[in-house]
Each structure stands twice: as structure tokens, then as C-alpha cells.
N, C-alpha and C. Protein backbone atom coordinates (compact mmCIF):
# COMPACT_ATOMS: atom_id res chain seq x y z
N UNK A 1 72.42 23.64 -67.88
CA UNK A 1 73.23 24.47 -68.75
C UNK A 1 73.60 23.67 -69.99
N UNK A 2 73.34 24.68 -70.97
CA UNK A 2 73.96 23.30 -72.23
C UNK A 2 75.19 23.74 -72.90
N UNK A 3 75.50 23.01 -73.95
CA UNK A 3 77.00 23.41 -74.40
C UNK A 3 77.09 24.50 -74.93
N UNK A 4 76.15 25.05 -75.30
CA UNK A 4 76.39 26.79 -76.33
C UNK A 4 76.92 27.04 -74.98
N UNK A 5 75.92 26.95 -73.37
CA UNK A 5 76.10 28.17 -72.92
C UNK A 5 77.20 27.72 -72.16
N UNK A 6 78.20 26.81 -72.45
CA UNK A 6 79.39 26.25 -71.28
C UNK A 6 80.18 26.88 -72.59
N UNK A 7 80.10 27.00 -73.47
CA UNK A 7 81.43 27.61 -74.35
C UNK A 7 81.28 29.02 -74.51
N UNK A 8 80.09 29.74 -74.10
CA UNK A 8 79.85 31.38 -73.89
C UNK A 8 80.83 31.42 -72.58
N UNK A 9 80.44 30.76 -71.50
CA UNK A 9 81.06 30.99 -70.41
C UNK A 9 82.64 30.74 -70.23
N UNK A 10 83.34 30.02 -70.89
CA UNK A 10 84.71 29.60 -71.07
C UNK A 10 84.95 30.96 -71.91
N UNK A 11 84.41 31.27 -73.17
CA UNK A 11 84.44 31.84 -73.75
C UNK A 11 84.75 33.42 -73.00
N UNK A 12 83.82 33.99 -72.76
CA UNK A 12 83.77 34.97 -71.63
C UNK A 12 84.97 35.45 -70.48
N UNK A 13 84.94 33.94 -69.84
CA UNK A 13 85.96 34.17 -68.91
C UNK A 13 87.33 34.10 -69.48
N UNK A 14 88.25 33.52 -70.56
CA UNK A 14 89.03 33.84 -71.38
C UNK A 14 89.40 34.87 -71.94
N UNK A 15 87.83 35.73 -72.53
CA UNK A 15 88.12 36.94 -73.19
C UNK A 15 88.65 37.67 -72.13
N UNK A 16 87.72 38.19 -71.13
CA UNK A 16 87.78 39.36 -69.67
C UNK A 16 89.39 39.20 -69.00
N UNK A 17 89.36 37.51 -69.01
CA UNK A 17 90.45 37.26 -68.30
C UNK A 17 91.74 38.20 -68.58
N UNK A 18 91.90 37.60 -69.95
CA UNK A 18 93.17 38.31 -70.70
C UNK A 18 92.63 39.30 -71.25
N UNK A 19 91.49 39.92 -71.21
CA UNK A 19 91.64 41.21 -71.33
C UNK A 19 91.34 41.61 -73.15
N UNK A 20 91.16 40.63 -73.60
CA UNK A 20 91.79 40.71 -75.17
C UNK A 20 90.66 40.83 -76.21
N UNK A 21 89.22 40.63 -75.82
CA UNK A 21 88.13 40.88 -76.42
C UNK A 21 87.63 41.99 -76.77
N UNK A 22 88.14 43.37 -75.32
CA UNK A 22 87.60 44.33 -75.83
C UNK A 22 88.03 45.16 -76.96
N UNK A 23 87.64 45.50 -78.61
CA UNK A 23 88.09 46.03 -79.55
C UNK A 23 88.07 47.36 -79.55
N UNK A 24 88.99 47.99 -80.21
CA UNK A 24 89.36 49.04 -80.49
C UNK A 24 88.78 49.53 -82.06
N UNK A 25 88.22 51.00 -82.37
CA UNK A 25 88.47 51.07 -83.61
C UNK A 25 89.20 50.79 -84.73
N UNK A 26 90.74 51.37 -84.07
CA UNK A 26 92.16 50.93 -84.80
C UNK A 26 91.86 49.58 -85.19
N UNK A 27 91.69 48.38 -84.09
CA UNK A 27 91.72 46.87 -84.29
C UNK A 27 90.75 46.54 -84.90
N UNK A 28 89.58 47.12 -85.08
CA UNK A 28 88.29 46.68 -86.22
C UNK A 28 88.83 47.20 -87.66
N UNK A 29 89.80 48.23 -87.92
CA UNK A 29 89.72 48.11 -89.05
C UNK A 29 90.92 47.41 -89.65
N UNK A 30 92.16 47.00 -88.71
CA UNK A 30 92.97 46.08 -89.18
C UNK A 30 92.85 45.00 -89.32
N UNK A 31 91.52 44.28 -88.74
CA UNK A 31 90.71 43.41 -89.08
C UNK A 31 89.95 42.63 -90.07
N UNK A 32 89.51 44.34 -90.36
CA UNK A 32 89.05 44.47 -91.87
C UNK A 32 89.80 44.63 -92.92
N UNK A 33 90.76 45.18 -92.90
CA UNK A 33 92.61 45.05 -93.65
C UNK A 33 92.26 43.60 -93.87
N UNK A 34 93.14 43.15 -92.72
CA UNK A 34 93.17 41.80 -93.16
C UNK A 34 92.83 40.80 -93.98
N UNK A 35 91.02 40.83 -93.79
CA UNK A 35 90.58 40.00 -94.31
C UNK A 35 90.57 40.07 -95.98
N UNK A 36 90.45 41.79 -96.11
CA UNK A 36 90.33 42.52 -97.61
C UNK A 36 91.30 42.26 -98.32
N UNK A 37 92.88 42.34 -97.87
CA UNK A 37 93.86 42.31 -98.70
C UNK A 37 95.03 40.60 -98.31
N UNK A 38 94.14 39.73 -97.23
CA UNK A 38 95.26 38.84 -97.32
C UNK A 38 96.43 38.96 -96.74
N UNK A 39 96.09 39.99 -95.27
CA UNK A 39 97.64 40.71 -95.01
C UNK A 39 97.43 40.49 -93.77
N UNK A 40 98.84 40.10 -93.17
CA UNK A 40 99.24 39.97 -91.75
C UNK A 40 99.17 41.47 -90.51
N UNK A 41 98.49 41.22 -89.87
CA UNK A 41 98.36 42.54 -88.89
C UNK A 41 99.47 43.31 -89.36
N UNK A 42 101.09 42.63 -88.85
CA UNK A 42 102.20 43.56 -88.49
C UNK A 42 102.52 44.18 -89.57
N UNK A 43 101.61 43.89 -91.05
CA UNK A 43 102.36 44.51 -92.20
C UNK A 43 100.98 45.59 -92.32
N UNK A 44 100.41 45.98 -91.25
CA UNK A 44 98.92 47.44 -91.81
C UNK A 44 99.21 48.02 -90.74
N UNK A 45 99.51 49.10 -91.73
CA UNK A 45 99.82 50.75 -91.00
C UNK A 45 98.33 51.07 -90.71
N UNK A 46 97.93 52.00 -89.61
CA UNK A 46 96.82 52.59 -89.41
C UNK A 46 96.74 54.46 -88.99
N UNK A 47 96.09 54.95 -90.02
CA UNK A 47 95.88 56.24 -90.37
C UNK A 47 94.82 56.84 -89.81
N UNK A 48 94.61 56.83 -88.25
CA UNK A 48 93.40 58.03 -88.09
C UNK A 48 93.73 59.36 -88.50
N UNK A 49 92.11 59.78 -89.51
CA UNK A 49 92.04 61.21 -89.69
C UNK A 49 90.95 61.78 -89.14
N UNK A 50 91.43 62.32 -87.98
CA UNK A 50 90.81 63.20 -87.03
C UNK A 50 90.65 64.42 -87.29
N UNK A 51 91.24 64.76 -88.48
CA UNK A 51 91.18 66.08 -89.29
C UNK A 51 90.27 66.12 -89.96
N UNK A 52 89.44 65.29 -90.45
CA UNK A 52 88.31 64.84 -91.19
C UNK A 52 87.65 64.57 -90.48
N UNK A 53 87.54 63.04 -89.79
CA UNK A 53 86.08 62.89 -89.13
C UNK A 53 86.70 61.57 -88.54
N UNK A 54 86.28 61.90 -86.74
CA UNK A 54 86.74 60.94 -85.53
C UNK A 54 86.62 59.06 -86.36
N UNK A 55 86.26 58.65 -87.41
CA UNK A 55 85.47 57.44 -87.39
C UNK A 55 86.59 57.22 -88.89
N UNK A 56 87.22 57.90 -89.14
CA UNK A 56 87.86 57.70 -90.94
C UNK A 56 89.14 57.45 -90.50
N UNK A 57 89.53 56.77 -91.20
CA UNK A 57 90.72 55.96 -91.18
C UNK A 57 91.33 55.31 -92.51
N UNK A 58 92.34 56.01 -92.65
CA UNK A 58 93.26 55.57 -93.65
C UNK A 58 94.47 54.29 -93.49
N UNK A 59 94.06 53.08 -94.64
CA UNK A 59 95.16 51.86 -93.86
C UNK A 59 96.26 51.78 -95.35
N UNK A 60 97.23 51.44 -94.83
CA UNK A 60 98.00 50.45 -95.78
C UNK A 60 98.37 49.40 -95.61
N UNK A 61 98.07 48.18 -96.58
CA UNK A 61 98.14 46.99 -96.29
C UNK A 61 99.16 45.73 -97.27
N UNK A 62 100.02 45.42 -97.10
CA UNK A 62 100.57 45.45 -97.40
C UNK A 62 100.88 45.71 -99.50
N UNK A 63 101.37 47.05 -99.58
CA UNK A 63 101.18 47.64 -100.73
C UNK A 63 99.78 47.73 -101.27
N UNK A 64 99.15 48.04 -100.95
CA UNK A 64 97.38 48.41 -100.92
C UNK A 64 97.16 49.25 -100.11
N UNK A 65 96.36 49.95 -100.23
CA UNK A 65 95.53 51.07 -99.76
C UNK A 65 94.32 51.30 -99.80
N UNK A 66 93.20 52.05 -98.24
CA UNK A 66 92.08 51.65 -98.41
C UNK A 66 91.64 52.87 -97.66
N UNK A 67 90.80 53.07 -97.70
CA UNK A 67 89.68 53.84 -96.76
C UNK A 67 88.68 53.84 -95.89
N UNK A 68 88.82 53.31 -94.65
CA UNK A 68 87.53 53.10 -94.02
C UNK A 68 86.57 54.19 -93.06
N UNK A 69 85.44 53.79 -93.19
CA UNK A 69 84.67 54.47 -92.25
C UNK A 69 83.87 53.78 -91.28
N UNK A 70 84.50 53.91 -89.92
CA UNK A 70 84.59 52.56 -88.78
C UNK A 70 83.60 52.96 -87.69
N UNK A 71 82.37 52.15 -87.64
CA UNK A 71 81.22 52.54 -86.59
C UNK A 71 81.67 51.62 -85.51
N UNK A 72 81.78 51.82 -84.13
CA UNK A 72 82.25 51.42 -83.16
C UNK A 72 81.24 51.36 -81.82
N UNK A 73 80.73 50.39 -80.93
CA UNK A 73 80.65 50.66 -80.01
C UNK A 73 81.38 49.77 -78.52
N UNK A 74 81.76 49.88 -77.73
CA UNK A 74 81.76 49.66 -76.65
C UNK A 74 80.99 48.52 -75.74
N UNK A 75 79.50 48.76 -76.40
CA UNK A 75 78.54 47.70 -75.76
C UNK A 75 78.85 46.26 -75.98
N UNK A 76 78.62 45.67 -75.04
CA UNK A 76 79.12 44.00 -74.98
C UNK A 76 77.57 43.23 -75.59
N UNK A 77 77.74 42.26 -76.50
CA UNK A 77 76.42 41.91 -77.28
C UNK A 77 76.77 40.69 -76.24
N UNK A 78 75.07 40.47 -75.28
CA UNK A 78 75.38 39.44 -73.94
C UNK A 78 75.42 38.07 -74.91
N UNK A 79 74.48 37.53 -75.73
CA UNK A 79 74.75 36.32 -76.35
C UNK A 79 76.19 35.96 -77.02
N UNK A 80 77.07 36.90 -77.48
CA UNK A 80 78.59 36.59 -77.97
C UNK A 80 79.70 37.29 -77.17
N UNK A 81 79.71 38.23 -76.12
CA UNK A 81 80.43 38.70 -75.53
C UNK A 81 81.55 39.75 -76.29
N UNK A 82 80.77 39.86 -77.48
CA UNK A 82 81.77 40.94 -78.63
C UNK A 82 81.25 42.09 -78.39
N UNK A 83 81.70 42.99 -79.02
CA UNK A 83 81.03 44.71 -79.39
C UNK A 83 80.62 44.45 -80.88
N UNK A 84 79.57 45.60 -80.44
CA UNK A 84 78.98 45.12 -82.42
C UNK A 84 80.18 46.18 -82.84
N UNK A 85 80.93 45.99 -84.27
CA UNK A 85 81.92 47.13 -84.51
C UNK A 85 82.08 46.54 -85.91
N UNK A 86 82.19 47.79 -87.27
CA UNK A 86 81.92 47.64 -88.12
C UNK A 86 83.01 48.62 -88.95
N UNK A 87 83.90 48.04 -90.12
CA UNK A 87 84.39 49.70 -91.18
C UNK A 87 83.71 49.00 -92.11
N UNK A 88 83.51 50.09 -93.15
CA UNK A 88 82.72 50.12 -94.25
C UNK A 88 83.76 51.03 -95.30
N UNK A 89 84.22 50.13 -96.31
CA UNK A 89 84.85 50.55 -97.35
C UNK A 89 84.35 52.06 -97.75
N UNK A 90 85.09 53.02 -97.40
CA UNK A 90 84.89 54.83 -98.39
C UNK A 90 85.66 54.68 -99.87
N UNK A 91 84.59 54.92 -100.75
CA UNK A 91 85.78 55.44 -101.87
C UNK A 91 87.12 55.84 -102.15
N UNK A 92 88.15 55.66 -102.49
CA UNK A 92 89.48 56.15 -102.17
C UNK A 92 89.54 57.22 -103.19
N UNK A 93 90.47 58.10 -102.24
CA UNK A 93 90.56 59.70 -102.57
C UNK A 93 91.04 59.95 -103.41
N UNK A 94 90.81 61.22 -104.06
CA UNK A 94 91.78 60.98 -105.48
C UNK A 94 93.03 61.21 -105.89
N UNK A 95 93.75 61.86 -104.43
CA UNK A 95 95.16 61.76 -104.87
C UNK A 95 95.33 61.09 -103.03
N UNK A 96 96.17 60.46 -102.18
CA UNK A 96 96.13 60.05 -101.31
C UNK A 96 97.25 61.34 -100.27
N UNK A 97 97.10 62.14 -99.87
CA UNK A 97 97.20 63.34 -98.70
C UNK A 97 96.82 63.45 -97.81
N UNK A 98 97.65 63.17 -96.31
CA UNK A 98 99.41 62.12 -96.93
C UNK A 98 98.73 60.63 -97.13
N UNK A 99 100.40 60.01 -97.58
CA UNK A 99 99.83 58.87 -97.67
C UNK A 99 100.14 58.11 -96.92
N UNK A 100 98.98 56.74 -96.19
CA UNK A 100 99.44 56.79 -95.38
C UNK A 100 100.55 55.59 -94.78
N UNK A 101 101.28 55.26 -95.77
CA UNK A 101 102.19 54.05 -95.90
C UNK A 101 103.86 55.39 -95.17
N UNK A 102 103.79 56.75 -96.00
CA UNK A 102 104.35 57.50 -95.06
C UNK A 102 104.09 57.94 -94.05
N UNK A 103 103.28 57.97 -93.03
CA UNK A 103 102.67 58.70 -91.97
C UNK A 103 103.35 57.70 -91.67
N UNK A 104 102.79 56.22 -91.35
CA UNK A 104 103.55 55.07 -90.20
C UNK A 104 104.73 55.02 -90.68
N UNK A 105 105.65 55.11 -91.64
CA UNK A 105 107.09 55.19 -91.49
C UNK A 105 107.67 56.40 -90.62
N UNK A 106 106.77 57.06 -90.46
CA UNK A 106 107.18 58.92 -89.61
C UNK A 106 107.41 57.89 -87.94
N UNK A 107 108.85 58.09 -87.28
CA UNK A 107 108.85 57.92 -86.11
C UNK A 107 108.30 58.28 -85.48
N UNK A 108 108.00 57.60 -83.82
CA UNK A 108 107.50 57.70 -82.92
C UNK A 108 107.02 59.11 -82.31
N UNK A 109 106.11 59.52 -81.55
CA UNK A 109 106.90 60.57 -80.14
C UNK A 109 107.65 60.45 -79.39
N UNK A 110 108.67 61.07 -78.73
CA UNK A 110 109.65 60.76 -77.83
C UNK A 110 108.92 61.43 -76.49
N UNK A 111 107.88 62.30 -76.60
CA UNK A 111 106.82 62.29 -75.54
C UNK A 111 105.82 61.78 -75.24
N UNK A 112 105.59 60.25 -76.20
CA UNK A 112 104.20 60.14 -75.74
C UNK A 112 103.59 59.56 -74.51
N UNK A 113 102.43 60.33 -74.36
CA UNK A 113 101.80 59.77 -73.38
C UNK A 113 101.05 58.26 -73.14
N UNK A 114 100.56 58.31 -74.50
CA UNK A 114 99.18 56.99 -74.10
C UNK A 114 99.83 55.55 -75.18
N UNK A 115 100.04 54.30 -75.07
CA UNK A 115 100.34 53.54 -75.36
C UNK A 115 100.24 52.78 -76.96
N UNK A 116 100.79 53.82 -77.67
CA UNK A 116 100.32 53.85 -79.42
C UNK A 116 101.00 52.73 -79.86
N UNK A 117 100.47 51.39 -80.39
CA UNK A 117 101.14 50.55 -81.20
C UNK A 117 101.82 51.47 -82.41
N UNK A 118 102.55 50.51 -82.56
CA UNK A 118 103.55 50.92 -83.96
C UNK A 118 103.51 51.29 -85.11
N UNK A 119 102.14 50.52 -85.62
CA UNK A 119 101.62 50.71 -86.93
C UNK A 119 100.26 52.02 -86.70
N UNK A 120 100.22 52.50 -85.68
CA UNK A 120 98.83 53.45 -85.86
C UNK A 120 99.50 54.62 -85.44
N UNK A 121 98.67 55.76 -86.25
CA UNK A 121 99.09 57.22 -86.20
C UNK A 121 97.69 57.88 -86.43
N UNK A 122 97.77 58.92 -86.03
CA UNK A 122 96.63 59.72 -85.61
C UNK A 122 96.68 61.67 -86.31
N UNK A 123 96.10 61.86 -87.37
CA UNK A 123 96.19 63.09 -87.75
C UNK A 123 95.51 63.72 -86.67
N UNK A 124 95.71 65.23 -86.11
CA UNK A 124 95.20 65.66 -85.19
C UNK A 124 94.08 66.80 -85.89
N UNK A 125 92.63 66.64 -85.54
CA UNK A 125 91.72 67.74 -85.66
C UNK A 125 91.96 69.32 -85.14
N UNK A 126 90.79 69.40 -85.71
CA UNK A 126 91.66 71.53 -85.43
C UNK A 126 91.50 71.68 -83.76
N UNK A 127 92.35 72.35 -83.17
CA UNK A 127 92.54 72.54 -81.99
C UNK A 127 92.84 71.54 -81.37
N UNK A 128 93.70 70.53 -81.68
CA UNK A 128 93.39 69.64 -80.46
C UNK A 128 95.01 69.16 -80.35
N UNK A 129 95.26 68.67 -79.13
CA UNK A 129 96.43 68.39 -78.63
C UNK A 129 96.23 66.83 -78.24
N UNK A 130 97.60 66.19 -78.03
CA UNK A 130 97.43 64.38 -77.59
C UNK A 130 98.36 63.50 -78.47
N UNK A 131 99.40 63.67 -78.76
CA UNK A 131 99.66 62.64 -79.56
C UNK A 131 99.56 62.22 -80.95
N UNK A 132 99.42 63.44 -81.50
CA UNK A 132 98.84 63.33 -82.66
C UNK A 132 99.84 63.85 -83.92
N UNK A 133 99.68 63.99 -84.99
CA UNK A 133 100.77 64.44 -86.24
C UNK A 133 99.85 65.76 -86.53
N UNK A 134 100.95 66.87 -86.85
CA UNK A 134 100.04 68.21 -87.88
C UNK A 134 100.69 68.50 -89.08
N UNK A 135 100.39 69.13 -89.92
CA UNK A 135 101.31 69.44 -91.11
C UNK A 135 101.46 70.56 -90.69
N UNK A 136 102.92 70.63 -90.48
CA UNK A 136 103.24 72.88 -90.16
C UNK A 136 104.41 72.92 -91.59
N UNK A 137 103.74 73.90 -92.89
CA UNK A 137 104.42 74.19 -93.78
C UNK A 137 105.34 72.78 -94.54
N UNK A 138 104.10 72.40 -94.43
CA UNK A 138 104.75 70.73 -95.97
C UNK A 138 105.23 70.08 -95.18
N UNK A 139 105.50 70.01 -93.79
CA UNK A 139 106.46 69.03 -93.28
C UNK A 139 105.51 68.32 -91.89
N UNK A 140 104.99 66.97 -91.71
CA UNK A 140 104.55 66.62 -90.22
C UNK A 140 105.53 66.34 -88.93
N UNK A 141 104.71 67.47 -88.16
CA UNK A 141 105.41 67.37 -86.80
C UNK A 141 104.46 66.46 -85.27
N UNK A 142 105.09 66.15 -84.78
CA UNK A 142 103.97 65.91 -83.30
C UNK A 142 103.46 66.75 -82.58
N UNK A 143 102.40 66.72 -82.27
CA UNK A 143 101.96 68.08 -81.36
C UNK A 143 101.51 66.94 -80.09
N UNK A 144 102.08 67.27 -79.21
CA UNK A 144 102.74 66.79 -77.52
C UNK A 144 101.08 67.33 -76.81
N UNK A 145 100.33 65.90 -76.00
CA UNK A 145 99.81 66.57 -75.14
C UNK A 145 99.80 68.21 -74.45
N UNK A 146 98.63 68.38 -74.22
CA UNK A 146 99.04 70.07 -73.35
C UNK A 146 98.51 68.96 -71.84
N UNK A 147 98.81 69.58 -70.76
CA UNK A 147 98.52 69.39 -69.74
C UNK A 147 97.62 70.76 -69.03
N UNK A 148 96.57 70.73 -67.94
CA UNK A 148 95.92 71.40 -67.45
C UNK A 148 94.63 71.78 -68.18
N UNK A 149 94.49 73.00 -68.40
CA UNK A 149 93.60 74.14 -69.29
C UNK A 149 93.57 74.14 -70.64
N UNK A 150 92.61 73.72 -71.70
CA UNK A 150 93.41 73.76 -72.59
C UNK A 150 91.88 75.22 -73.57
N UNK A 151 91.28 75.95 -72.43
CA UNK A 151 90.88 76.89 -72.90
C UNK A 151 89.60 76.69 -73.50
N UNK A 152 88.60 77.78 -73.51
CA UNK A 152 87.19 77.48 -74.14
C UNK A 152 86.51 75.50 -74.27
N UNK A 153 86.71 74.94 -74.02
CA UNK A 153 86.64 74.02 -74.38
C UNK A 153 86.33 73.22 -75.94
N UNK A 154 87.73 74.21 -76.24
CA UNK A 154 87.95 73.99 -78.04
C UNK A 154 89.11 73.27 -78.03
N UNK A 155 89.77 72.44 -77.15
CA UNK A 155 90.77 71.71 -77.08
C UNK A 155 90.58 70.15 -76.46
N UNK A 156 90.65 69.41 -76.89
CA UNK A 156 90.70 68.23 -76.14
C UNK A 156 91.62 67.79 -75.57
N UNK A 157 91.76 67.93 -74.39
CA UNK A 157 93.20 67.26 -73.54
C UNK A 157 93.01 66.35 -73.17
N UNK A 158 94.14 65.22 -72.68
CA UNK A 158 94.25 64.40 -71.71
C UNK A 158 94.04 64.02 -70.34
């Protein structure tokens, strides 16, 4: 065995161990924050727009603003033990709706279900329920998991 492959294997068993290798979309593009604007994780808000398209994501970083469009997979690359996972700078919009330095100041759910860091928020696509923000008449509200049925299978539940 030689040293690449004794520091894959330390490597490996470290990541799995703690758990901490496998990435998230959210975390690939605060990643990419980061590196773009010079900014500390805890200061980038994260904007999924699921109203648009599962992969777009709106960040703010500290006083900057960006647009990404974040290809993601899951698969473990066996020579580095990473996921290949990628955002790719989108043009920024021409007026920013909403924006999303206000979305992450919008408090929490007091129902939520699934374990949302602080800085990420999630616009919700048409029909769909989970945790997510909607605009009802100029103002964003939470729309609360549904539980059971959630009909035709035009709803995505939990």
C-alpha cells in the first residue's frame, strides 16, 4: 500500500466516520459563496428557488449577491471519496424578487419538520408542501408539511 493510498484510507474513514463528507446542494453552493466573495459560511444566506427550477439558488454573501445553478450528485468519486458537485454562476436578475438577504432574515417555522440550518430557505414550487416559503398577496408565509395523501401525485410530501 503506498502513501496516496494510506491517506485515501484515513481520509475515508474520517470523512464516513463523522459523517461530514457527504455534500449537500445548499453546502456546494456556500462553498462556492465563499470562495467568490471572501465570506465566512455563517455570514451566506441560502435561497432555494424551487419555484423556478429544483437546482437554482439564490445566495447572499456577505452584502453581495449571486445566482447559482448547482449540478449535484450523490455518487462517491472512489479515487477522492467526494461527490462530483458543481454551481455555475447564472446571470443576476434584473430586479432581485425577493431578495434574498430578506427571505433568510424571515424567521423560522415553528412547525418544521426536517432539520433546516439557519441561513437556508426554500421557495416552494407549484403544488408542493414541506417547509417551504409562498408569497400569498405581497406577503411570505410557510406552507407546513401536509401529512398522508397529498392527491394526483401533483404534490410532493414528506
Amino acid at each position: 500500500m503506498t502513501k496516496a493510498d494510506c491517506r485515501r484510507l484515513v481520509m475515508f474513514a474520517a470523512c464516513f466516520g463523522a459523517g461530514g463528507c457527504l455534500v449537500t446542494p445548499e453546502s456546494v453552493a456556500v462553498h462556492r459563496a465563499q470562495k467568490e466573495f471572501a465570506c465566512p459560511s455563517e455570514k451566506i444566506a441560502v435561497v432555494q428557488r424551487a419555484d423556478i427550477s429544483e437546482s437554482l439558488y439564490d445566495i447572499a454573501a456577505c452584502g453581495q449577491r449571486a445566482r447559482y445553478s448547482c449540478i449535484y450528485t450523490d455518487l462517491v468519486q472512489p479515487d477522492t471519496y467526494m461527490s462530483m458537485s458543481q454551481c455555475v454562476r447564472e446571470p443576476d436578475p434584473p430586479k432581485w424578487d425577493p431578495d434574498p438577504t430578506m427571505i433568510a432574515s424571515l424567521p423560522g417555522p415553528i412547525f418544521a419538520t426536517s432539520d433546516n440550518h439557519a441561513n437556508i430557505r426554500r421557495i416552494c414550487g407549484d403544488y408542493e408542501y414541506g417547509d417551504c416559503l409562498y408569497r400569498d398577496h405581497g406577503s411570505w408565509r410557510w406552507r407546513e408539511a401536509q401529512n398522508g395523501s397529498c392527491g394526483y401525485g401533483m404534490m410532493r410530501c414528506p
